[in-house]
PDB file of N, CA and C in Angstrom:
ATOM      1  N   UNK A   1     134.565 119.250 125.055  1.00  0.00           N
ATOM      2  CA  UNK A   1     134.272 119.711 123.696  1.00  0.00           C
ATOM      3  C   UNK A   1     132.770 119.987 123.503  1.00  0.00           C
ATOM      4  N   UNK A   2     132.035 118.624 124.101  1.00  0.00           N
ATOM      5  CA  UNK A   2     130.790 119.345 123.926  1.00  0.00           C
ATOM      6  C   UNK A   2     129.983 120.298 124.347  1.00  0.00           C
ATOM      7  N   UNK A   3     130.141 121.015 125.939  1.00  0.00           N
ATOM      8  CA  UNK A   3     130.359 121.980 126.727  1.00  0.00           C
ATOM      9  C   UNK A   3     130.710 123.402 125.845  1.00  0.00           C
ATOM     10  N   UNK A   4     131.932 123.115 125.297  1.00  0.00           N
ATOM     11  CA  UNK A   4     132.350 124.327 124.297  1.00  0.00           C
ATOM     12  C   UNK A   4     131.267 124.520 122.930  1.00  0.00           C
ATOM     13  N   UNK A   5     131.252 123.565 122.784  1.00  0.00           N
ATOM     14  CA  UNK A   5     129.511 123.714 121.486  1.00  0.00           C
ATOM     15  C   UNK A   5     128.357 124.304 121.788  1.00  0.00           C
ATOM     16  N   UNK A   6     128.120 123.893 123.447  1.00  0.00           N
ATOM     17  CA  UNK A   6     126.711 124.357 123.764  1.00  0.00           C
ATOM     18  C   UNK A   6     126.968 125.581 123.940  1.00  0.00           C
ATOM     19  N   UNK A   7     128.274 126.082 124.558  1.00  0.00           N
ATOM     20  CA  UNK A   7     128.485 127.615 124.526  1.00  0.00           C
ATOM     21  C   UNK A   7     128.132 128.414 123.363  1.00  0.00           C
ATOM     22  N   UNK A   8     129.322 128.058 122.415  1.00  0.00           N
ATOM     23  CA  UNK A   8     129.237 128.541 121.201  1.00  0.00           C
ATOM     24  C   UNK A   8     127.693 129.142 120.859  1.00  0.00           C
ATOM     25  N   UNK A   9     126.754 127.677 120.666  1.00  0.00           N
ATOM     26  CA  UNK A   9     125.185 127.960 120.514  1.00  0.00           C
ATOM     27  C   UNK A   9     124.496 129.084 121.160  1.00  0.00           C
ATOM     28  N   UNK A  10     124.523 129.539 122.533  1.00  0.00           N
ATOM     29  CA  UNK A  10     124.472 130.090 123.355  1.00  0.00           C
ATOM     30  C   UNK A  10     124.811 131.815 122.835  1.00  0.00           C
ATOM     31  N   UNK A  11     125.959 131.912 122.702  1.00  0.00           N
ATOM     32  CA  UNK A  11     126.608 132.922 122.003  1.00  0.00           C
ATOM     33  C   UNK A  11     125.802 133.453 121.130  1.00  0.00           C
ATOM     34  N   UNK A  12     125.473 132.403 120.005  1.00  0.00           N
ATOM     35  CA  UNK A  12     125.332 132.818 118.242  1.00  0.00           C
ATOM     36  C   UNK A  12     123.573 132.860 118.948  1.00  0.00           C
ATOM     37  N   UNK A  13     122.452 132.696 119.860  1.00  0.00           N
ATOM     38  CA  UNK A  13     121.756 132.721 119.769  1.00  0.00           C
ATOM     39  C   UNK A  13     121.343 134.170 120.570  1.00  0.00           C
ATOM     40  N   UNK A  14     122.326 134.321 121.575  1.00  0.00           N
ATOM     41  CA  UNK A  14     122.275 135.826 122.008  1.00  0.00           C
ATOM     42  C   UNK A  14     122.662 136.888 121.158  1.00  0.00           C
ATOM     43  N   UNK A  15     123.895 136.641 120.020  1.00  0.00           N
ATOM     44  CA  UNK A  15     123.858 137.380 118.957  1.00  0.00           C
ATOM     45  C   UNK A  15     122.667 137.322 118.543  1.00  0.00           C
ATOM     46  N   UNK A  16     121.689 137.291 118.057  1.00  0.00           N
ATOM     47  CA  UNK A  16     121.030 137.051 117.173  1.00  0.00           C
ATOM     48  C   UNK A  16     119.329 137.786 117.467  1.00  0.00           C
ATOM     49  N   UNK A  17     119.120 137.616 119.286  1.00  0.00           N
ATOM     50  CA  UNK A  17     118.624 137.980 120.249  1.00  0.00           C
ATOM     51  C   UNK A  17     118.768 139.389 119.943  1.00  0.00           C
ATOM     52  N   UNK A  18     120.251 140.207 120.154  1.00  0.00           N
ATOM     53  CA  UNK A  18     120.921 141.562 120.214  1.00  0.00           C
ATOM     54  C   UNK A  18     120.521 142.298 118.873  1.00  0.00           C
ATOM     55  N   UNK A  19     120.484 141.542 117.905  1.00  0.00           N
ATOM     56  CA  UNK A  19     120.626 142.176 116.515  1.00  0.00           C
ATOM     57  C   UNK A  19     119.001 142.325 116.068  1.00  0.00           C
ATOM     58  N   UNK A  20     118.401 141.342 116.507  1.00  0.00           N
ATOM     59  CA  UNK A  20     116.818 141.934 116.531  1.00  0.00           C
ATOM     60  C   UNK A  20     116.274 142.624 117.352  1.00  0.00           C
ATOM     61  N   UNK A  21     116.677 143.168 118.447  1.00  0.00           N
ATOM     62  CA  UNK A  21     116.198 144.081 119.564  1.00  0.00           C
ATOM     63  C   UNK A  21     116.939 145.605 119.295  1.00  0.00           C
ATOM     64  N   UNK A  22     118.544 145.132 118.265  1.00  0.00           N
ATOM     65  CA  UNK A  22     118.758 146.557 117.419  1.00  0.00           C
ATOM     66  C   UNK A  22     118.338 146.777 116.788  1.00  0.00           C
ATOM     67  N   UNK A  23     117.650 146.159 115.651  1.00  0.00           N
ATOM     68  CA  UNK A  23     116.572 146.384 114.497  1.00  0.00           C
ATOM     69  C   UNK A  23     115.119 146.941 114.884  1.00  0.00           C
ATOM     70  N   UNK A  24     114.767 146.474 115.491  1.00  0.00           N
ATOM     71  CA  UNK A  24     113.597 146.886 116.563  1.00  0.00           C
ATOM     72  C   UNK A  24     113.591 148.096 117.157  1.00  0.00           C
ATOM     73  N   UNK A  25     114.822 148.816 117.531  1.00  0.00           N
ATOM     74  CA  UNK A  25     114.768 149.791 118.244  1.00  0.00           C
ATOM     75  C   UNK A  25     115.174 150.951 117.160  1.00  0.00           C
ATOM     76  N   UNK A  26     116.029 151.075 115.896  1.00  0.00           N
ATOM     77  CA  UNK A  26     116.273 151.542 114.715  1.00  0.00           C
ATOM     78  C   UNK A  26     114.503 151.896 114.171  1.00  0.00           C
ATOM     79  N   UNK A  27     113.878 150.971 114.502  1.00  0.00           N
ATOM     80  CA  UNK A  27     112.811 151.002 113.510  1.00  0.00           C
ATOM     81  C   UNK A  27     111.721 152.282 114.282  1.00  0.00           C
ATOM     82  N   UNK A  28     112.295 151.554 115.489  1.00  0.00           N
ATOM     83  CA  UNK A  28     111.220 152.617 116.704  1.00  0.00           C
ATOM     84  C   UNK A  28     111.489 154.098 116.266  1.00  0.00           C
ATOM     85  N   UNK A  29     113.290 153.981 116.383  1.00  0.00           N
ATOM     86  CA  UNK A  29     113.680 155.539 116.333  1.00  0.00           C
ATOM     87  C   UNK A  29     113.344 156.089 115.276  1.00  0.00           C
ATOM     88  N   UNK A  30     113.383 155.334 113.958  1.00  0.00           N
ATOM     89  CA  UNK A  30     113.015 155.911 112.389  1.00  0.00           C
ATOM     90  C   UNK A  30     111.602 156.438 112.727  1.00  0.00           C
ATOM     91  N   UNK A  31     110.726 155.884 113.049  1.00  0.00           N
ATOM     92  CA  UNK A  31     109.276 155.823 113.410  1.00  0.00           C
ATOM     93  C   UNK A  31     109.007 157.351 113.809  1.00  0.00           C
ATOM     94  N   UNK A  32     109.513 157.708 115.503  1.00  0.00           N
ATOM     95  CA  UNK A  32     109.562 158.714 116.242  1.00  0.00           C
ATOM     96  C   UNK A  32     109.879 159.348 115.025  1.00  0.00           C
ATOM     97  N   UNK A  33     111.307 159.736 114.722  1.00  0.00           N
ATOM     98  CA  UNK A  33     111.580 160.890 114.061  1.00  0.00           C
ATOM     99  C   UNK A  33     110.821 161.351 112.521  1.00  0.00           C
ATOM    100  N   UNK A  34     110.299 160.531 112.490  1.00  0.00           N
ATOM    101  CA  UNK A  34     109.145 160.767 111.102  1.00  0.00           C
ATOM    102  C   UNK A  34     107.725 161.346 112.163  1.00  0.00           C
ATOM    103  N   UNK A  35     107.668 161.040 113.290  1.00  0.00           N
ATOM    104  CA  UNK A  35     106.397 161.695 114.012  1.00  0.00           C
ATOM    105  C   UNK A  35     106.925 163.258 113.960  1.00  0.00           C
ATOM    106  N   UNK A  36     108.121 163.167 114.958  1.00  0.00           N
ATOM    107  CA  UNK A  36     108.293 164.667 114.932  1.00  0.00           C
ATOM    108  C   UNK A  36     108.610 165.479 113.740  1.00  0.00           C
ATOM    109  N   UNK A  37     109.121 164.885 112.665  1.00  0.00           N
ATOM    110  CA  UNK A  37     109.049 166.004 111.556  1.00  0.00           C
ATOM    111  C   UNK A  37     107.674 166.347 110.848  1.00  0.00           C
ATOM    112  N   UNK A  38     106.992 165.663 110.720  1.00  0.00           N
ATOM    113  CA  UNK A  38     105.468 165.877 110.704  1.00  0.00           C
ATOM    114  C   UNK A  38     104.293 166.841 111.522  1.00  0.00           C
ATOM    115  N   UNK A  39     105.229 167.006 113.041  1.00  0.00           N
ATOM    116  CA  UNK A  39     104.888 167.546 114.021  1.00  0.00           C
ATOM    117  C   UNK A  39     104.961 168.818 114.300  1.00  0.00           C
ATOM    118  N   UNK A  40     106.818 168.856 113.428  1.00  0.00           N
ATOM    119  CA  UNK A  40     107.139 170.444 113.091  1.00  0.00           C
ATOM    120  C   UNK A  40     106.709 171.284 111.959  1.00  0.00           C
ATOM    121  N   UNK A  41     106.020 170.169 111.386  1.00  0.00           N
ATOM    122  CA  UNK A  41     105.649 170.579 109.815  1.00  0.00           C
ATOM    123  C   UNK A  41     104.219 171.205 110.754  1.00  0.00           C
ATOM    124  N   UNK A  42     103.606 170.576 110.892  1.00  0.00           N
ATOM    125  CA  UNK A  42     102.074 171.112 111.613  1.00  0.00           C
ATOM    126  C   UNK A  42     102.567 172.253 112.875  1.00  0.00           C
ATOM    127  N   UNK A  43     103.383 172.440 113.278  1.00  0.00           N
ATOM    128  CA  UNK A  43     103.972 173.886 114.139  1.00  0.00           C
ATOM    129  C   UNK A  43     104.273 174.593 113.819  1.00  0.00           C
ATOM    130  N   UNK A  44     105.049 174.649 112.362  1.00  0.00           N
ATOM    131  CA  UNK A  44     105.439 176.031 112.200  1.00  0.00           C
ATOM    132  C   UNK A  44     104.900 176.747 111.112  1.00  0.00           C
ATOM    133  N   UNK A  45     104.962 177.879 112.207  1.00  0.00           N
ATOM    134  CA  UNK A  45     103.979 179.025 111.195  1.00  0.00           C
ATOM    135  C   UNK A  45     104.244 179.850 109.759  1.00  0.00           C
ATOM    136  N   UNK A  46     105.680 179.250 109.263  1.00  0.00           N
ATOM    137  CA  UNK A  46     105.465 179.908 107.897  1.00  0.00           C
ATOM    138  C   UNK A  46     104.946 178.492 106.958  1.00  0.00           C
ATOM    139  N   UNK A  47     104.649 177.785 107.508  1.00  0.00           N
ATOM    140  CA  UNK A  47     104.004 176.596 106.815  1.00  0.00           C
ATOM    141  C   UNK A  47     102.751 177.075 106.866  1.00  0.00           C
ATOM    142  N   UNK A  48     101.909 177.203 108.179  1.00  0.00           N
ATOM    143  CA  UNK A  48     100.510 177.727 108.097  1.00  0.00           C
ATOM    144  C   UNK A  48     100.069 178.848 107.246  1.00  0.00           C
ATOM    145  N   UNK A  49     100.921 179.801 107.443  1.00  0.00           N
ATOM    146  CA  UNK A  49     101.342 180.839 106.386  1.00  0.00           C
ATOM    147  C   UNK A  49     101.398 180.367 104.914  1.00  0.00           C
ATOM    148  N   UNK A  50     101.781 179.843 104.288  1.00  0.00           N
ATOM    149  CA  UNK A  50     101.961 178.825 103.348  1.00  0.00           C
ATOM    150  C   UNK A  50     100.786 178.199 103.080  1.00  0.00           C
ATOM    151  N   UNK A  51     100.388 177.737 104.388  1.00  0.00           N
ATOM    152  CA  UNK A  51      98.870 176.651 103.651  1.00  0.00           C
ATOM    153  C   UNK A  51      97.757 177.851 103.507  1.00  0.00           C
ATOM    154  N   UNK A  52      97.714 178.511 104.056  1.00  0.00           N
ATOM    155  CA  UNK A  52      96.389 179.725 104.008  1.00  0.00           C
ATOM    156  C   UNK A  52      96.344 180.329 102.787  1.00  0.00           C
ATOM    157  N   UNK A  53      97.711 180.930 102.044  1.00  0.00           N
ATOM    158  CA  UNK A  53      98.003 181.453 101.248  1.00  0.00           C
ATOM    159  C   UNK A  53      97.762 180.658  99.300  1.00  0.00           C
ATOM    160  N   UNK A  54      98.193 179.455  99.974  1.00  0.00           N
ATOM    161  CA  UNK A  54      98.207 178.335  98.729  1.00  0.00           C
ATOM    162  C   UNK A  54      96.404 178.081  98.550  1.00  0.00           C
TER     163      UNK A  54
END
């Protein structure tokens, strides 16, 4: 029984491990994709077009 507890622990602490290294990596990807839309904003030319004009 107590064997089966330490498992259990084991488990709920690798859950827990998993779910912050998914949060972590969500945050990365949010991150990136706010670089590149910023990136395309500064590439494309009816924007430059746009800023010259404004």
């Amino acid at each position: 029984m107590h064997e089966l507890l330490h498992k259990e622990c084991e488990i709920i602490k690798l859950q827990e491990l998993l779910e912050r290294d998914f949060n972590e990596n969500v945050n990365e990807d949010n991150h990136y994709e706010e670089e590149l839309k910023e990136e395309e904003k500064l590439n494309n030319p009816n924007n430059l077009n746009k800023n010259i004009t404004d």
